[in-house]
Protein backbone atom coordinates (compact mmCIF):
# COMPACT_ATOMS: atom_id res chain seq x y z
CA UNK A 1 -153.79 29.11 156.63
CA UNK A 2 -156.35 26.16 156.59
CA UNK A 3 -159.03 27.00 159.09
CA UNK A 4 -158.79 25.00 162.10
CA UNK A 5 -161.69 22.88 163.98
CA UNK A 6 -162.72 22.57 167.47
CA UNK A 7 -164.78 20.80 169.57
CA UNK A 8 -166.31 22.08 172.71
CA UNK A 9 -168.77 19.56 174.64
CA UNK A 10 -170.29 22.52 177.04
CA UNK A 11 -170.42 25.95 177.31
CA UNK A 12 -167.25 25.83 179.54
CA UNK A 13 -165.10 24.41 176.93
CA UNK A 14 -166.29 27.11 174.90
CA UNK A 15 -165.45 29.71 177.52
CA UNK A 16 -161.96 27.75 177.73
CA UNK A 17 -161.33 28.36 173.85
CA UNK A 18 -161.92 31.73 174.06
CA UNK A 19 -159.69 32.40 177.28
CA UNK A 20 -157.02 30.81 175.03
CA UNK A 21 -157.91 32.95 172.22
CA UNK A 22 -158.09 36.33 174.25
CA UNK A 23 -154.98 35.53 175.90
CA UNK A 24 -152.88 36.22 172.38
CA UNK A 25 -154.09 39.57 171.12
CA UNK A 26 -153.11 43.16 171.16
CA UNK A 27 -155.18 46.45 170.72
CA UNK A 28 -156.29 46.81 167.29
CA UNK A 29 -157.31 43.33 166.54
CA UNK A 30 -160.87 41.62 165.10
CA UNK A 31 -162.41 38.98 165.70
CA UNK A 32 -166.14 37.92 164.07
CA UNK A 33 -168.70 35.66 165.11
CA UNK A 34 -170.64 33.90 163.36
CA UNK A 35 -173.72 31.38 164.05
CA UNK A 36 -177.43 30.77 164.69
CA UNK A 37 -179.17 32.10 167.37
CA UNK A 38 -177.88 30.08 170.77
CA UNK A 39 -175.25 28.86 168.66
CA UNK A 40 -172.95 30.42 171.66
CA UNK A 41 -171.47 33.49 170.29
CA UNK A 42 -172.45 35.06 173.48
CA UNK A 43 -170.76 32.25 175.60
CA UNK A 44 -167.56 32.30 173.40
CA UNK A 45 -167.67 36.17 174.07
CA UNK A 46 -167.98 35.58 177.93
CA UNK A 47 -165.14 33.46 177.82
CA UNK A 48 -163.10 35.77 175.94
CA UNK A 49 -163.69 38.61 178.08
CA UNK A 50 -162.55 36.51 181.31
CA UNK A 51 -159.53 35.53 179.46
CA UNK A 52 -158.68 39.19 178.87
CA UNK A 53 -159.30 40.03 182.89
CA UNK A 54 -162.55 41.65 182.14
CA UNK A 55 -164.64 41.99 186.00
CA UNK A 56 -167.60 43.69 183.86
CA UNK A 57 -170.97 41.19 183.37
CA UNK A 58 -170.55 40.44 179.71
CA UNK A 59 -174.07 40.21 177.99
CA UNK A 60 -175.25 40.37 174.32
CA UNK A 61 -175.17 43.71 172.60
CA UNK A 62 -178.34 42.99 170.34
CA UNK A 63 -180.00 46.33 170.87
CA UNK A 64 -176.81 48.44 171.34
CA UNK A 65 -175.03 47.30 168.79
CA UNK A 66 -171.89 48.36 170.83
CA UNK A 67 -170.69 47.21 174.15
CA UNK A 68 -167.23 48.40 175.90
CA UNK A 69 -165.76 46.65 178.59
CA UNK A 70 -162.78 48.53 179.86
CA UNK A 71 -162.02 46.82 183.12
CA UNK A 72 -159.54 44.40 181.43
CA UNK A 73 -156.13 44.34 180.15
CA UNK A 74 -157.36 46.34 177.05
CA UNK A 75 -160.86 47.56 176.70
CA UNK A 76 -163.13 44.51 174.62
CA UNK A 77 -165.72 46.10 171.78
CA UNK A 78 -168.31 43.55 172.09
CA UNK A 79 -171.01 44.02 168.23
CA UNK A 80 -173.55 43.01 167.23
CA UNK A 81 -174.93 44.44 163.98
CA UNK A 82 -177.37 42.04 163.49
CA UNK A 83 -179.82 45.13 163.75
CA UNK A 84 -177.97 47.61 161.64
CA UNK A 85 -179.49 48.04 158.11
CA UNK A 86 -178.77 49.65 154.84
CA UNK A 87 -178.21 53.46 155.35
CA UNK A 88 -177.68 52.70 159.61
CA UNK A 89 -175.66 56.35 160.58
CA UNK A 90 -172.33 55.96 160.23
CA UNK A 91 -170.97 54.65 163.91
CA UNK A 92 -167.77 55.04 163.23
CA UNK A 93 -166.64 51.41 163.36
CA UNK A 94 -163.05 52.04 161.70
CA UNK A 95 -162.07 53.82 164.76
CA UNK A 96 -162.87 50.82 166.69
CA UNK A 97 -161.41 48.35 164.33
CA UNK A 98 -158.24 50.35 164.56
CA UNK A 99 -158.64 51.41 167.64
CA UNK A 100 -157.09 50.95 171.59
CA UNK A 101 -158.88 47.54 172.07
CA UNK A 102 -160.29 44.45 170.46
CA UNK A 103 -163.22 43.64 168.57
CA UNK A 104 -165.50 40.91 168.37
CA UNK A 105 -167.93 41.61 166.00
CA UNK A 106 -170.93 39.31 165.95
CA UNK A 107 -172.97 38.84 162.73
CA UNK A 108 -170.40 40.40 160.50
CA UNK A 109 -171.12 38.91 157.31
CA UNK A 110 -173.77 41.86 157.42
CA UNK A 111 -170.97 44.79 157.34
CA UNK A 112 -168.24 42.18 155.38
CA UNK A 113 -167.21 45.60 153.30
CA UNK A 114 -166.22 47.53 156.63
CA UNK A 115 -163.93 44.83 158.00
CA UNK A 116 -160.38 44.94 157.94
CA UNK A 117 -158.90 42.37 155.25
CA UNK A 118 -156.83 40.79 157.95
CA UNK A 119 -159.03 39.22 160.96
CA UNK A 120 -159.90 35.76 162.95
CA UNK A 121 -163.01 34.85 161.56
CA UNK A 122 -165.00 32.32 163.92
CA UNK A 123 -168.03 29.81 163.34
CA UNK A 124 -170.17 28.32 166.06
CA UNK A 125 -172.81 26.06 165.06
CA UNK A 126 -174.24 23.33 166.98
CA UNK A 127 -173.66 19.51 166.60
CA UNK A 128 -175.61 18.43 169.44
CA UNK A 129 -177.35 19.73 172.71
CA UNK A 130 -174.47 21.14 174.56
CA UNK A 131 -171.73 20.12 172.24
CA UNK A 132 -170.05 22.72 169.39
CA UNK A 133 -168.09 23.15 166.30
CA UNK A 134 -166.04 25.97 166.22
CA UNK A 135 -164.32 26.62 163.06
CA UNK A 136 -161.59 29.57 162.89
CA UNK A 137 -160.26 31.20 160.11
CA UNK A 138 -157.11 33.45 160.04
CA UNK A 139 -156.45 35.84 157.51
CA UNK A 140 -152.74 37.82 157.73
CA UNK A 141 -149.49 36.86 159.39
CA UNK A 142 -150.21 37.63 162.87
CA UNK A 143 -153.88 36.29 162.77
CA UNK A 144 -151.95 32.80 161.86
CA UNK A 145 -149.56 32.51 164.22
CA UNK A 146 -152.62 33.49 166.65
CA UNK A 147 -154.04 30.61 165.23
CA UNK A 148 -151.17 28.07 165.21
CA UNK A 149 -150.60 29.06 169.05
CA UNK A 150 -154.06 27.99 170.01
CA UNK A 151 -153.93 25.01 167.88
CA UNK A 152 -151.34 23.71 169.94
């Protein structure tokens, strides 16, 4: 599938994607983010976690690495492995990737060879003060038609 292109012109457009997003998936499924610092992977997050019915203050995982929220309709695995180096202990991601929720996994370039082949990849970068440009890859069947839902 071509990757699709969005526009958001504030952080609550961005929050608005991502309830669209969250509204379509099922346990088991991954989702990166990628971007610059303030890009708004943290926003986008936010958003997604309302859209899955999440009550729990959603905040950046930066020195956790791991978040749960499990107030929702499925519990949300909020990474970010920005800090996780060469030789980090095992943490035992492929039971979350495969796991009884969904991931969003925030600098994920950095563990590419962990990830599941099949996935929404998302980039945020900014393209103005408030305003963003969201790109979002889908790779597998049921990542598409994720995509081609929220396209419409």
């Amino acid at each position: 599938m071509k990757p699709l292109l969005f526009y958001t012109t504030g952080p609550e457009e961005t929050k608005a994607l991502a309830k669209k997003l969250a509204v379509h998936v099922q346990e088991g499924d991954v989702i990166t983010l990628e971007g610059d610092l303030g890009a708004g992977k943290t926003t986008f997050t936010k958003g997604f976690a309302e859209g899955l019915n999440i009550k729990e203050i959603v905040n950046s995982p930066t020195f956790t690495i791991i978040k749960e929220y499990q107030s929702g309709r499925m519990p949300l695995f909020h990474m970010d492995v920005y800090r996780m180096g060469e030789g980090e202990e095992d943490l035992g991601l492929e039971e979350y990737f495969y796991g009884s929720g969904v991931c969003l996994v925030e600098w994920a370039h950095l563990i590419a060879d962990q990830l599941p082949e099949e996935r929404i990849d998302i980039v945020i970068k900014r393209a103005g003060d408030e305003k963003r440009e969201i790109t979002l890859k889908a790779t597998g069947e049921r990542y598409e038609s994720i995509g081609r839902e929220i396209n419409k």
